[in-house]
PDB file of N, CA and C in Angstrom:
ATOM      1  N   UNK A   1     -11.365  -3.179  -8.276  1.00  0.00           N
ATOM      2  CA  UNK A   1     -10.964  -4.539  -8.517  1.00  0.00           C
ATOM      3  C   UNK A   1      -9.528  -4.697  -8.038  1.00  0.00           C
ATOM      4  N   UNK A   2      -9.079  -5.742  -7.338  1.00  0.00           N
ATOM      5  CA  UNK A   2      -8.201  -5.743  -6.953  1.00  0.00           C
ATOM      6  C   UNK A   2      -7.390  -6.727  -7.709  1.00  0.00           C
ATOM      7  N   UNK A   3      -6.396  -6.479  -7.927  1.00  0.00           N
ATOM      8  CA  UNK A   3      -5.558  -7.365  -8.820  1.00  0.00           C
ATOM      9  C   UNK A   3      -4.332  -8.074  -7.818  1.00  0.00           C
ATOM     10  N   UNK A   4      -4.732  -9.726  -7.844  1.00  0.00           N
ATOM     11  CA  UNK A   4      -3.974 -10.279  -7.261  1.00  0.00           C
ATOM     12  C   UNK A   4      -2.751 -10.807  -8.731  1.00  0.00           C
ATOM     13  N   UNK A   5      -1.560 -10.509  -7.153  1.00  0.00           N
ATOM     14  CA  UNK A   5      -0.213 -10.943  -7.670  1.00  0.00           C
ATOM     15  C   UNK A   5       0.086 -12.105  -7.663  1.00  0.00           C
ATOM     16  N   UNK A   6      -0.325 -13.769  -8.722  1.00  0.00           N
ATOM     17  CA  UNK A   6      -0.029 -14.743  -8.156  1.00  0.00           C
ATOM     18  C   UNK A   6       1.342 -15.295  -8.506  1.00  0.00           C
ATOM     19  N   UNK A   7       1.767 -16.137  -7.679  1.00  0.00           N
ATOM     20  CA  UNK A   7       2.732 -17.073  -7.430  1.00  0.00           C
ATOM     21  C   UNK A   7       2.769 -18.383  -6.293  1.00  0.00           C
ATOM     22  N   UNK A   8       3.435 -19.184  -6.631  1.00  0.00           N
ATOM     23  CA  UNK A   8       3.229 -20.089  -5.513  1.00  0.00           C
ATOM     24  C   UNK A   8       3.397 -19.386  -3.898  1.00  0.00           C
ATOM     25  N   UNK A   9       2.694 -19.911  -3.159  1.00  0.00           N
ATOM     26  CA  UNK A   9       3.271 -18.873  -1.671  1.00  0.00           C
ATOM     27  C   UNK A   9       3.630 -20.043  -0.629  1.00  0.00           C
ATOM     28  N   UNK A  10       4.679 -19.706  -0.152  1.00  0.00           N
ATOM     29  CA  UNK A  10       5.381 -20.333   0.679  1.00  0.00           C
ATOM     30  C   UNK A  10       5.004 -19.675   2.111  1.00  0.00           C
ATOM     31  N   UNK A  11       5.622 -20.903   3.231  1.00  0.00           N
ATOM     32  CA  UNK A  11       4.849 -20.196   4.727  1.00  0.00           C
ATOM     33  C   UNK A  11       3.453 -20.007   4.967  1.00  0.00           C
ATOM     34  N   UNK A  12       2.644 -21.081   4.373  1.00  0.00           N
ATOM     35  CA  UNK A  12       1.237 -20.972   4.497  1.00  0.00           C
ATOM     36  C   UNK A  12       0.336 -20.643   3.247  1.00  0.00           C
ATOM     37  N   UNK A  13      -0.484 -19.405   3.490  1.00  0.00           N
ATOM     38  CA  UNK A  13      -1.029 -19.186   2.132  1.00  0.00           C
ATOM     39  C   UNK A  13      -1.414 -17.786   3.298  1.00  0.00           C
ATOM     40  N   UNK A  14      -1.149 -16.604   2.672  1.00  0.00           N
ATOM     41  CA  UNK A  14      -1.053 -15.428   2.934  1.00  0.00           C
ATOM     42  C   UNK A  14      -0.934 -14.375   2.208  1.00  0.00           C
ATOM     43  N   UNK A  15      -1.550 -13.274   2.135  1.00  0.00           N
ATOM     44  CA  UNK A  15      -1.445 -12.208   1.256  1.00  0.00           C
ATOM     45  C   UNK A  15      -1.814 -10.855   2.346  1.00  0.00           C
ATOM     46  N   UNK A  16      -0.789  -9.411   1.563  1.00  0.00           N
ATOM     47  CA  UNK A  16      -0.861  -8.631   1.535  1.00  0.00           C
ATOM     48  C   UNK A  16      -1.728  -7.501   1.007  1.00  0.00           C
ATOM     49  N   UNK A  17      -2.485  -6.355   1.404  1.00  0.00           N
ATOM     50  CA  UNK A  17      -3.820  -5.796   0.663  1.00  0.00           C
ATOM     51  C   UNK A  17      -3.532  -4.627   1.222  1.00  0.00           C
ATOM     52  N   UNK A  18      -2.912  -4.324  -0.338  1.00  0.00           N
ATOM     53  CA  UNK A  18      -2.956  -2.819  -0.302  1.00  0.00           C
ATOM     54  C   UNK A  18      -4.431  -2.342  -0.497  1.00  0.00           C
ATOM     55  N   UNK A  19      -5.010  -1.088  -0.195  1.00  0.00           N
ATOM     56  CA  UNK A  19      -6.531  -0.625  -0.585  1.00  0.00           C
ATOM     57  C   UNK A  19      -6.524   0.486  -1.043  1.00  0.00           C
ATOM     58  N   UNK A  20      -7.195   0.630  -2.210  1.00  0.00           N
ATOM     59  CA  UNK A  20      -7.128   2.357  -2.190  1.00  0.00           C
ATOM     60  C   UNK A  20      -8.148   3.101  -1.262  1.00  0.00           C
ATOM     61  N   UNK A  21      -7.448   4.437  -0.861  1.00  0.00           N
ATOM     62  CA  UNK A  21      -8.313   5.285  -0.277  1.00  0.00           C
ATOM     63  C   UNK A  21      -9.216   5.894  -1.207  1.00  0.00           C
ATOM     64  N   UNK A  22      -9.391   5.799  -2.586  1.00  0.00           N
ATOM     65  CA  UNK A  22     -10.477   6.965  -3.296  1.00  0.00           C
ATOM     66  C   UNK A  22     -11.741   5.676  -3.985  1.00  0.00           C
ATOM     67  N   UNK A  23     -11.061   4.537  -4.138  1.00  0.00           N
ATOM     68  CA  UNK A  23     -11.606   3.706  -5.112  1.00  0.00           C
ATOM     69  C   UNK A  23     -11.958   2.377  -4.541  1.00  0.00           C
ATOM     70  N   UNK A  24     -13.048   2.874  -3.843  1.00  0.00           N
ATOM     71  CA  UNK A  24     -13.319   1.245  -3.207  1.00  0.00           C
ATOM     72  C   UNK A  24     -13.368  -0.178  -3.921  1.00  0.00           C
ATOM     73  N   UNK A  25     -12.944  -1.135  -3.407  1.00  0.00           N
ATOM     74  CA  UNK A  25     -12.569  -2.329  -4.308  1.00  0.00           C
ATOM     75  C   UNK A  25     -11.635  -1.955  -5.021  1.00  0.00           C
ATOM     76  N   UNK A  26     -10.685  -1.382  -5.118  1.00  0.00           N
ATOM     77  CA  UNK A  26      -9.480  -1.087  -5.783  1.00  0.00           C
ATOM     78  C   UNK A  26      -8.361  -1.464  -5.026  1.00  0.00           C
ATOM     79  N   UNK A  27      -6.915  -1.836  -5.752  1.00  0.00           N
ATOM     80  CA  UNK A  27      -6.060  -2.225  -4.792  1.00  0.00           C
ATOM     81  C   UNK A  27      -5.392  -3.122  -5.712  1.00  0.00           C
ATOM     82  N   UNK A  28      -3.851  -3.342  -4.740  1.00  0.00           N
ATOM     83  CA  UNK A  28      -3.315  -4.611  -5.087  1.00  0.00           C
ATOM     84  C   UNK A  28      -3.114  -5.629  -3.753  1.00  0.00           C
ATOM     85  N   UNK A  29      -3.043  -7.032  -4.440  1.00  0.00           N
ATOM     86  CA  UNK A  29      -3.238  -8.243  -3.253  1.00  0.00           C
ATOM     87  C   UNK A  29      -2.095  -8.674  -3.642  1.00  0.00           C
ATOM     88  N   UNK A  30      -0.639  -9.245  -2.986  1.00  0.00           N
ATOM     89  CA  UNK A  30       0.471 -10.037  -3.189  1.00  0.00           C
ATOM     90  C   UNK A  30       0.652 -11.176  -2.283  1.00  0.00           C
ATOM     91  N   UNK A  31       1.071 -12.249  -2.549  1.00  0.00           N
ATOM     92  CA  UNK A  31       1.509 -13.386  -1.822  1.00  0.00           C
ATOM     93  C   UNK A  31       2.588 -12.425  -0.581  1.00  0.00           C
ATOM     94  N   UNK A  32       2.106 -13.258   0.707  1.00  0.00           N
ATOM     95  CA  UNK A  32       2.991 -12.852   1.510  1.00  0.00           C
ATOM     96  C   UNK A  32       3.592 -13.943   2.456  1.00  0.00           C
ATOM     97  N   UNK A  33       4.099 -14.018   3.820  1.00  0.00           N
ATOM     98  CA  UNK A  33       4.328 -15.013   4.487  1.00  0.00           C
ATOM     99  C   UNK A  33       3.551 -14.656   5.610  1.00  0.00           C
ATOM    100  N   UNK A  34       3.664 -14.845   7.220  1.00  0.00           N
ATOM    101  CA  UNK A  34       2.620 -14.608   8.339  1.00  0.00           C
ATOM    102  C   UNK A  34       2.954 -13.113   8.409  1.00  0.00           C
ATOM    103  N   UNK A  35       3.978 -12.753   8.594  1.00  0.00           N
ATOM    104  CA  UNK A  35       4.371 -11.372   9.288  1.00  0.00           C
ATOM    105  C   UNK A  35       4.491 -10.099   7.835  1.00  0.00           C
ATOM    106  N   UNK A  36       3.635 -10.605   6.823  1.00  0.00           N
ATOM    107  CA  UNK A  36       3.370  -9.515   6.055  1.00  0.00           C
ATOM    108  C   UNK A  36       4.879  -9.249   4.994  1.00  0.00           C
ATOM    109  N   UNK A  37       5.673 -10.004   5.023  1.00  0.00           N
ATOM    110  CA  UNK A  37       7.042 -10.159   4.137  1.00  0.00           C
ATOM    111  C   UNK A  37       6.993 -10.646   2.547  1.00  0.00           C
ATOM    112  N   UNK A  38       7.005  -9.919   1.605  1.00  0.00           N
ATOM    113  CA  UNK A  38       6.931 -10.469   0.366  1.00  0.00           C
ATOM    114  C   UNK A  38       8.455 -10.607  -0.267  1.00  0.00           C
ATOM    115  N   UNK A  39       8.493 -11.417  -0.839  1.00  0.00           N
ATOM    116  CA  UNK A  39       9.626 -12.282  -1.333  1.00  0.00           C
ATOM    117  C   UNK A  39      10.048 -11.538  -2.991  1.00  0.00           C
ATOM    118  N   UNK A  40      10.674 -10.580  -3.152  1.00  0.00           N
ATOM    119  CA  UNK A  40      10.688  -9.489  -4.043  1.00  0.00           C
ATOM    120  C   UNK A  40      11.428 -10.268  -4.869  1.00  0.00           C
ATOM    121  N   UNK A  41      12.368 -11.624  -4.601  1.00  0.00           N
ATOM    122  CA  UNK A  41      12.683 -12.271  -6.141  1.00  0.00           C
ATOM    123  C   UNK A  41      11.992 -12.925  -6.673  1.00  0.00           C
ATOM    124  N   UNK A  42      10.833 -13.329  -6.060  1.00  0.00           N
ATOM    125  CA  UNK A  42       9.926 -14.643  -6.765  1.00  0.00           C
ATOM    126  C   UNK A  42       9.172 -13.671  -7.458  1.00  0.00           C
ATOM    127  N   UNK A  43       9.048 -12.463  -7.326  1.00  0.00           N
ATOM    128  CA  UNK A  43       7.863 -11.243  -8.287  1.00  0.00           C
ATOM    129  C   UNK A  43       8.326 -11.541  -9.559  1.00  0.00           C
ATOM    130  N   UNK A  44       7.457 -11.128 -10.399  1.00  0.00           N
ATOM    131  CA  UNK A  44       7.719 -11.092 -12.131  1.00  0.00           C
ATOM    132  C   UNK A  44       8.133  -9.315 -11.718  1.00  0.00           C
ATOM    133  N   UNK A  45       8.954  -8.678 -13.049  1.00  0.00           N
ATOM    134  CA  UNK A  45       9.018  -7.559 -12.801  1.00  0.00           C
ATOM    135  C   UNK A  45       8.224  -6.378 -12.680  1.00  0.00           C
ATOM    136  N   UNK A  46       7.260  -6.229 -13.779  1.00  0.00           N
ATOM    137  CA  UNK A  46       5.904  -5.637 -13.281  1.00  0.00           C
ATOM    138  C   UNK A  46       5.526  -5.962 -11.807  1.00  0.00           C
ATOM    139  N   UNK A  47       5.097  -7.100 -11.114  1.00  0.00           N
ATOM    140  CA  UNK A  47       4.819  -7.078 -10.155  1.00  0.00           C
ATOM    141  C   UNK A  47       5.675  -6.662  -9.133  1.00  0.00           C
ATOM    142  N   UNK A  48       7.026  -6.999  -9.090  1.00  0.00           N
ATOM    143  CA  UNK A  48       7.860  -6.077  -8.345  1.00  0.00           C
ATOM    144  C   UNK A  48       8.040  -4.380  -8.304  1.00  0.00           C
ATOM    145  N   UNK A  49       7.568  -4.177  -9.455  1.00  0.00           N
ATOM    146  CA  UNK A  49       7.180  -2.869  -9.545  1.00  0.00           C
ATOM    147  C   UNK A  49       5.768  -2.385  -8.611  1.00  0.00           C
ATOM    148  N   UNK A  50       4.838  -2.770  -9.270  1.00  0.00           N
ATOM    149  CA  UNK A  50       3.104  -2.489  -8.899  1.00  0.00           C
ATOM    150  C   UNK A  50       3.717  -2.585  -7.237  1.00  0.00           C
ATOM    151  N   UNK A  51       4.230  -3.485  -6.582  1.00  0.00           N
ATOM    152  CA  UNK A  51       4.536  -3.626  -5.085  1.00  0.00           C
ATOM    153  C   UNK A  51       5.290  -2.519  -4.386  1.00  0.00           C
ATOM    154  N   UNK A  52       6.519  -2.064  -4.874  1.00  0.00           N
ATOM    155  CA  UNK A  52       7.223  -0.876  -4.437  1.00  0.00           C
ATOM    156  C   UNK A  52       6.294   0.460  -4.826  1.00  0.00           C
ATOM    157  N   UNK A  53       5.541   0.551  -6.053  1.00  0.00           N
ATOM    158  CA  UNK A  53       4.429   1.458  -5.692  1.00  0.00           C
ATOM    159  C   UNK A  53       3.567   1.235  -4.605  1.00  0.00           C
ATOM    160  N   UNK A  54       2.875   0.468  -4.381  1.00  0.00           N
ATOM    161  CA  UNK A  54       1.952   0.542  -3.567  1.00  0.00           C
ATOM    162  C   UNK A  54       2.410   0.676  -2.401  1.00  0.00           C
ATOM    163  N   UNK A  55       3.811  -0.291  -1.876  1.00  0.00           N
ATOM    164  CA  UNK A  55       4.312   0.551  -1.067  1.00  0.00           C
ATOM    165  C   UNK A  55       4.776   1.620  -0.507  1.00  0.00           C
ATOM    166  N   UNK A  56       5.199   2.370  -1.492  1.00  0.00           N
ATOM    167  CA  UNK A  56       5.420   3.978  -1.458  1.00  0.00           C
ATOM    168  C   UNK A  56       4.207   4.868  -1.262  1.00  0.00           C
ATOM    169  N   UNK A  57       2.847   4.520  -1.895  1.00  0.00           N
ATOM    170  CA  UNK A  57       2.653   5.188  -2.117  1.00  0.00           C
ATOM    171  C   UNK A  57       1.156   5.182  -0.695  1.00  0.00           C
ATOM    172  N   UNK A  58       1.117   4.447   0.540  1.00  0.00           N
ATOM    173  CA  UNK A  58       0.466   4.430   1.577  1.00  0.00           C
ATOM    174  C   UNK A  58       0.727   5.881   2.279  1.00  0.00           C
ATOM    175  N   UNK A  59      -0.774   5.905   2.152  1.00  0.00           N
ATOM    176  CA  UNK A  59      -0.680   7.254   2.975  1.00  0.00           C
ATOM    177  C   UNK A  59      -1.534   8.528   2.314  1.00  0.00           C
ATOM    178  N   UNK A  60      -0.867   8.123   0.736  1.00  0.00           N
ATOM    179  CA  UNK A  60      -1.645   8.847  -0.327  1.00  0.00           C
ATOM    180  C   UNK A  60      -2.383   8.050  -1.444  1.00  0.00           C
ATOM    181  N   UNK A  61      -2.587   7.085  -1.751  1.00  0.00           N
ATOM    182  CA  UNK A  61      -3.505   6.714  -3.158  1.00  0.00           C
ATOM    183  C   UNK A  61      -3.597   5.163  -2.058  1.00  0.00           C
ATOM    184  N   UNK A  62      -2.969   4.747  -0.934  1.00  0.00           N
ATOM    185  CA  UNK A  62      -3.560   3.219  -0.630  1.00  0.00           C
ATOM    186  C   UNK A  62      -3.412   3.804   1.191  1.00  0.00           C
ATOM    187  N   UNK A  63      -4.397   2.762   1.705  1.00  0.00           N
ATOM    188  CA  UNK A  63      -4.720   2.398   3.030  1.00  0.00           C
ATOM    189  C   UNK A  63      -3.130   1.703   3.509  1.00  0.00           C
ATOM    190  N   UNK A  64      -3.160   1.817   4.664  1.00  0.00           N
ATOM    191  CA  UNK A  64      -1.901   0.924   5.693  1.00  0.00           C
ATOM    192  C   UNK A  64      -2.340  -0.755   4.953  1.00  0.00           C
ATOM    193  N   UNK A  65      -1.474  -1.335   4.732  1.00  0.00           N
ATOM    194  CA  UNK A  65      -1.859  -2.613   4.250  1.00  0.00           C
ATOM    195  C   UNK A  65      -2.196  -4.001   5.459  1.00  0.00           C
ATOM    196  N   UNK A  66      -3.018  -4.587   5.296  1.00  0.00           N
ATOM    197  CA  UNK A  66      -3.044  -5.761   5.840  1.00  0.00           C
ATOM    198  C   UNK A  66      -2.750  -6.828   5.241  1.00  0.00           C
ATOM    199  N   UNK A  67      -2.529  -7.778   6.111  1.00  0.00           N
ATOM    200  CA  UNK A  67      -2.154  -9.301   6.190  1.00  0.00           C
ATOM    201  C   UNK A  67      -3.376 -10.253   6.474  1.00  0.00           C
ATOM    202  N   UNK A  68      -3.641 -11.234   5.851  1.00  0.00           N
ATOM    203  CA  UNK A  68      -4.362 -11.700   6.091  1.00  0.00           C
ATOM    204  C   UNK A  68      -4.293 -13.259   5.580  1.00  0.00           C
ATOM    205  N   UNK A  69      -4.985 -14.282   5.775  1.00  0.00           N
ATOM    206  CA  UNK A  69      -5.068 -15.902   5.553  1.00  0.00           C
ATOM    207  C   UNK A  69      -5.534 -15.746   4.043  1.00  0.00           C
ATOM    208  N   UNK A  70      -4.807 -15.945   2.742  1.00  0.00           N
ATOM    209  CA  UNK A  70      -6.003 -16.125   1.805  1.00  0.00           C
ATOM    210  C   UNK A  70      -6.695 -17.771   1.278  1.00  0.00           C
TER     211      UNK A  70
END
């Protein structure tokens, strides 16, 4: 299950998808802009957190992330 990060999204309507590699349908989804940029003050702090994990942690527990129209 993927747990989206909401907030209003600016620059369209766009999100980021992290995936896990072990747990299909697993993952986190964040508001992004076109070029995959998330806006780390508009996060609540948990979610600014859950994000710098998932970012860190590509490679080992998530897939390269995509961008996509949501």
């Amino acid at each position: 299950m993927f747990h989206l990060i909401s907030q209003s999204r600016r620059d369209g309507r766009f999100e980021i998808r992290f995936r896990s590699l072990f747990h299909q349908g697993r993952g986190y989804v964040f508001p992004c802009d076109s070029a995959g940029r998330v806006d780390l003050d508009t996060l609540s702090e948990r979610s600014r957190c859950n994000y710098l994990f998932a970012r860190a942690m590509v490679g080992r527990e998530f897939a390269l992330p995509d961008v996509s129209a949501s």
